[in-house]
C-alpha atoms as a PDB file:
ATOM      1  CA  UNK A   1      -5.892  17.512  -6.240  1.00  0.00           C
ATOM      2  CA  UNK A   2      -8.295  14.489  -7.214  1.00  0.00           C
ATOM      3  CA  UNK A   3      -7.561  11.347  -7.637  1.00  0.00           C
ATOM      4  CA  UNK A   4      -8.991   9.382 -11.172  1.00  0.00           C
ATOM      5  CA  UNK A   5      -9.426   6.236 -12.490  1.00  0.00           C
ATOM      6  CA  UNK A   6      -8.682   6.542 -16.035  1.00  0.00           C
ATOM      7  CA  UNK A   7      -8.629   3.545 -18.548  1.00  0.00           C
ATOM      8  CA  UNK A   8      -5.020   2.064 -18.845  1.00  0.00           C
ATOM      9  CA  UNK A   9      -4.381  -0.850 -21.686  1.00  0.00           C
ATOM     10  CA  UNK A  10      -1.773  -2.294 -22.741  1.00  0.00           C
ATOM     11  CA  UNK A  11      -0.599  -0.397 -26.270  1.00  0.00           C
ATOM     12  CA  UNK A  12      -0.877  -1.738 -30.028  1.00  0.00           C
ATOM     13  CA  UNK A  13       1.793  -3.238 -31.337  1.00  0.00           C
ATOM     14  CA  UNK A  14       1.291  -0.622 -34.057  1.00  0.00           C
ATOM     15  CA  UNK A  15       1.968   1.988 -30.872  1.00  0.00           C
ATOM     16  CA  UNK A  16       5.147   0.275 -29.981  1.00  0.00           C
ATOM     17  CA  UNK A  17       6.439   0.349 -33.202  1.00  0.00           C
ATOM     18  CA  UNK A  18       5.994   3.991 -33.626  1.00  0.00           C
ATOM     19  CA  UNK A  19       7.523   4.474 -30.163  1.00  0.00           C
ATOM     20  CA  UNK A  20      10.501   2.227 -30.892  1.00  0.00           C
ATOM     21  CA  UNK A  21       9.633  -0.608 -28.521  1.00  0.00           C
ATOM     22  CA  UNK A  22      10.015  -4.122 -28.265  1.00  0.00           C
ATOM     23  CA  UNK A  23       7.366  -4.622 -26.471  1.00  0.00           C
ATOM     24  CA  UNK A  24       3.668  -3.708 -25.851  1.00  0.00           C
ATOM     25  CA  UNK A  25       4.177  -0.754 -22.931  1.00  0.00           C
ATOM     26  CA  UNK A  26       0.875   1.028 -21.579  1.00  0.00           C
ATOM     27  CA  UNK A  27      -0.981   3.759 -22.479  1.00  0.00           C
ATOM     28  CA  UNK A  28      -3.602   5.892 -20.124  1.00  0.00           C
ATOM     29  CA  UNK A  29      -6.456   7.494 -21.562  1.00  0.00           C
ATOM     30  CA  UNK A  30      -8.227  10.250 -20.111  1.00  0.00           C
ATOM     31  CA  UNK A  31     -10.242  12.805 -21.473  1.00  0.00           C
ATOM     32  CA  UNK A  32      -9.775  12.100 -25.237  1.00  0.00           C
ATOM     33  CA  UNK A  33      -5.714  12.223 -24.870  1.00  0.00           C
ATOM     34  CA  UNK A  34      -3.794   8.929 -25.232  1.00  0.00           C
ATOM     35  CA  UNK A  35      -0.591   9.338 -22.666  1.00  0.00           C
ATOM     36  CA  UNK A  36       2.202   7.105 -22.717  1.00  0.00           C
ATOM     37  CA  UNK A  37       2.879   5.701 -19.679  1.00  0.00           C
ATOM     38  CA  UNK A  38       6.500   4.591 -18.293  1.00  0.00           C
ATOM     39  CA  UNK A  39       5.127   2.216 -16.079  1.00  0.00           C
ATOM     40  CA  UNK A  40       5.621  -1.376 -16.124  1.00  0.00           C
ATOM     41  CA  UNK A  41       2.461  -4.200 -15.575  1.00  0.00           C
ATOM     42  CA  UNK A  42       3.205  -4.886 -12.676  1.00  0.00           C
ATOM     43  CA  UNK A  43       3.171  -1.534 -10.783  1.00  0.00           C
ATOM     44  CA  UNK A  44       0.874  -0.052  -8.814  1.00  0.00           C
ATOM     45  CA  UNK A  45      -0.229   3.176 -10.700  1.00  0.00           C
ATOM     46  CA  UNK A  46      -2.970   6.020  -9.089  1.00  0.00           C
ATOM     47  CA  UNK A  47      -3.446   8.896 -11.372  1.00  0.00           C
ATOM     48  CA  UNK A  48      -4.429  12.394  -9.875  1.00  0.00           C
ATOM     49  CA  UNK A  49      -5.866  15.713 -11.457  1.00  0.00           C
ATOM     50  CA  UNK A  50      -5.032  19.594 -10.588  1.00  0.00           C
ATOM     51  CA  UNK A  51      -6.401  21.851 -13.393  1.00  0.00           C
ATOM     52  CA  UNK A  52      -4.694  20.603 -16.366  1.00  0.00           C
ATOM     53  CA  UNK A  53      -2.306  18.994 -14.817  1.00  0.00           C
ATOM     54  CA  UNK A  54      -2.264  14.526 -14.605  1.00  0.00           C
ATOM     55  CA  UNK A  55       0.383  13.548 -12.310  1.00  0.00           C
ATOM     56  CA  UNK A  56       0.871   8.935 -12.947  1.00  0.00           C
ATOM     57  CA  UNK A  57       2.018   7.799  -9.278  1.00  0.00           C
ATOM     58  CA  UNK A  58       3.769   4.322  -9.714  1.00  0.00           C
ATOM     59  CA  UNK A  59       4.705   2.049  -7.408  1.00  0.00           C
ATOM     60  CA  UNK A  60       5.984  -1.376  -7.070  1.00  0.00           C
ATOM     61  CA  UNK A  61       6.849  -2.450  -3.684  1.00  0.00           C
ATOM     62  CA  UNK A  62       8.385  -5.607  -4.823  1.00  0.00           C
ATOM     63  CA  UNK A  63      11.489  -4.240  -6.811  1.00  0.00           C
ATOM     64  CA  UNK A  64      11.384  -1.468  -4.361  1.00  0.00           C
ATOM     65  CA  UNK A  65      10.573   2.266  -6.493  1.00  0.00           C
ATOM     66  CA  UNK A  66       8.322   4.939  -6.685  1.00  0.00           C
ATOM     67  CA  UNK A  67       7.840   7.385  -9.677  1.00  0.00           C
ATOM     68  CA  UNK A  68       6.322  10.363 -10.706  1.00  0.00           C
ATOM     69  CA  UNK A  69       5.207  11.475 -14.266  1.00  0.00           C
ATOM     70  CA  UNK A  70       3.538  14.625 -15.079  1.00  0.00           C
ATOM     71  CA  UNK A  71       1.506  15.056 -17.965  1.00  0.00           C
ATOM     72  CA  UNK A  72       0.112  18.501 -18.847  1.00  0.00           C
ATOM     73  CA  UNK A  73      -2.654  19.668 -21.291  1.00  0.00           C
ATOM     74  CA  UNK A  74      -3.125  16.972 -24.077  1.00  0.00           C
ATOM     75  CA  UNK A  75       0.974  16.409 -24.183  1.00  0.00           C
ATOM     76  CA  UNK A  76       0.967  12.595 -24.492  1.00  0.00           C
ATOM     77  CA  UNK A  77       4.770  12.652 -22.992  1.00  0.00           C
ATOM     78  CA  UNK A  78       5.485  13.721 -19.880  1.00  0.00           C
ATOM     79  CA  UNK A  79       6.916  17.038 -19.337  1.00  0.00           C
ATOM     80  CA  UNK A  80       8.580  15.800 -15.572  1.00  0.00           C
ATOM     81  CA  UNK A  81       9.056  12.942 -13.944  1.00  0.00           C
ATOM     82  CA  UNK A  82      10.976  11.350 -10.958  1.00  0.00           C
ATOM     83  CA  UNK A  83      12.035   7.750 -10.627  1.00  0.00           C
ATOM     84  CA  UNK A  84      13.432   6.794  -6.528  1.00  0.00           C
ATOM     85  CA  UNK A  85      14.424   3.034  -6.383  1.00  0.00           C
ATOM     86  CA  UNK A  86      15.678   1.678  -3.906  1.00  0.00           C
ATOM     87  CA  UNK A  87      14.414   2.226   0.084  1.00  0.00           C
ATOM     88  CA  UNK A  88      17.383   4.261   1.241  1.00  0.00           C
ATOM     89  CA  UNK A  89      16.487   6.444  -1.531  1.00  0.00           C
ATOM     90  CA  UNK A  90      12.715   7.072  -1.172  1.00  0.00           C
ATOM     91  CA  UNK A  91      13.170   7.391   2.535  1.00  0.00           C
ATOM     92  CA  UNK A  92      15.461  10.195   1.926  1.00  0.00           C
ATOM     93  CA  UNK A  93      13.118  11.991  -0.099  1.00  0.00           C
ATOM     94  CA  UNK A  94       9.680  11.349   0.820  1.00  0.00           C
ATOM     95  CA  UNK A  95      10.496  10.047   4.870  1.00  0.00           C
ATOM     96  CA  UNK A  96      11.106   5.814   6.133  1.00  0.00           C
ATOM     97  CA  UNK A  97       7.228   5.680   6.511  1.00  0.00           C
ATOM     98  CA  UNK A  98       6.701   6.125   2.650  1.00  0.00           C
ATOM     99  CA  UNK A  99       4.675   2.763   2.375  1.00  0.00           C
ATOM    100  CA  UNK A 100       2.530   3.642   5.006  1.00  0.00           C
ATOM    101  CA  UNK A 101       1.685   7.087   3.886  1.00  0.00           C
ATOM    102  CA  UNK A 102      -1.679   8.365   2.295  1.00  0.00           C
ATOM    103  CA  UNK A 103      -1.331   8.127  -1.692  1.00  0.00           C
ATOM    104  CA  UNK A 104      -2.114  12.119  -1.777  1.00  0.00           C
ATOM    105  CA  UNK A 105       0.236  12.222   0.944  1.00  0.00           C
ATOM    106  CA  UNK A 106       3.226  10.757  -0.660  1.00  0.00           C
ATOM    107  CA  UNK A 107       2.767  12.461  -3.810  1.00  0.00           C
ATOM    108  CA  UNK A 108       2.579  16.139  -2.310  1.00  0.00           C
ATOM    109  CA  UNK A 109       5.844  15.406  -0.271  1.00  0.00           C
ATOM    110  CA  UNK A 110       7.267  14.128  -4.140  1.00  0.00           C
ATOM    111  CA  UNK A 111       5.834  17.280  -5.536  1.00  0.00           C
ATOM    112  CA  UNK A 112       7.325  19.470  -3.218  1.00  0.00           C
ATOM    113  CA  UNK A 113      10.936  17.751  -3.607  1.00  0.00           C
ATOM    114  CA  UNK A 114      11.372  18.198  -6.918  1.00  0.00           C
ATOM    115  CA  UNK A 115       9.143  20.918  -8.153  1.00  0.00           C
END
């Protein structure tokens, strides 16, 4: 598993009209695919590559959650994700030194929860 740093923006309102939203959400390009991301501006998101497979790590320490998309092939949804919020919850899954843990760390120990 690598990690990447693809381009995120911020989408076109035309985008978040044809998605339904209210607002401008963001949108991660990488290798000619447009993905919609679920993750808000202020989170902390590290993308990572296995074979065709993009998994979006986001984290925001502030309101306290961690999530997991996974995007395969050129499907601009994803096909899995995760979404922990709250401490008692990602220390259940992932272990009470989740903030301190390596990013590849973190994300194998999510991978291996709920894959």
């Amino acid at each position: 598993m690598t990690q990447i740093q693809p381009t995120i923006r911020t989408m076109t309102w035309e985008e978040a009209q044809e998605f339904g939203y209210y607002h401008q959400g963001l949108m991660l390009e990488h290798g000619c695919v447009s993905y919609r991301l679920s993750a808000g501006t202020a989170d902390n998101i590290h993308c990572f590559k296995s074979g065709v497979t993009l998994y979006v790590l986001t984290i925001n320490s502030r309101l306290d959650y961690v999530g997991l998309d996974t995007y395969m092939g050129s499907e601009q949804d994803p096909v899995d994700s995760i979404f922990l919020q709250g401490s008692w919850a990602i220390e259940e899954c992932v272990g009470d030194n989740w903030r301190s843990l390596p990013l590849p760390t973190l994300l194998s120990r999510l991978i291996q929860d709920f894959a």
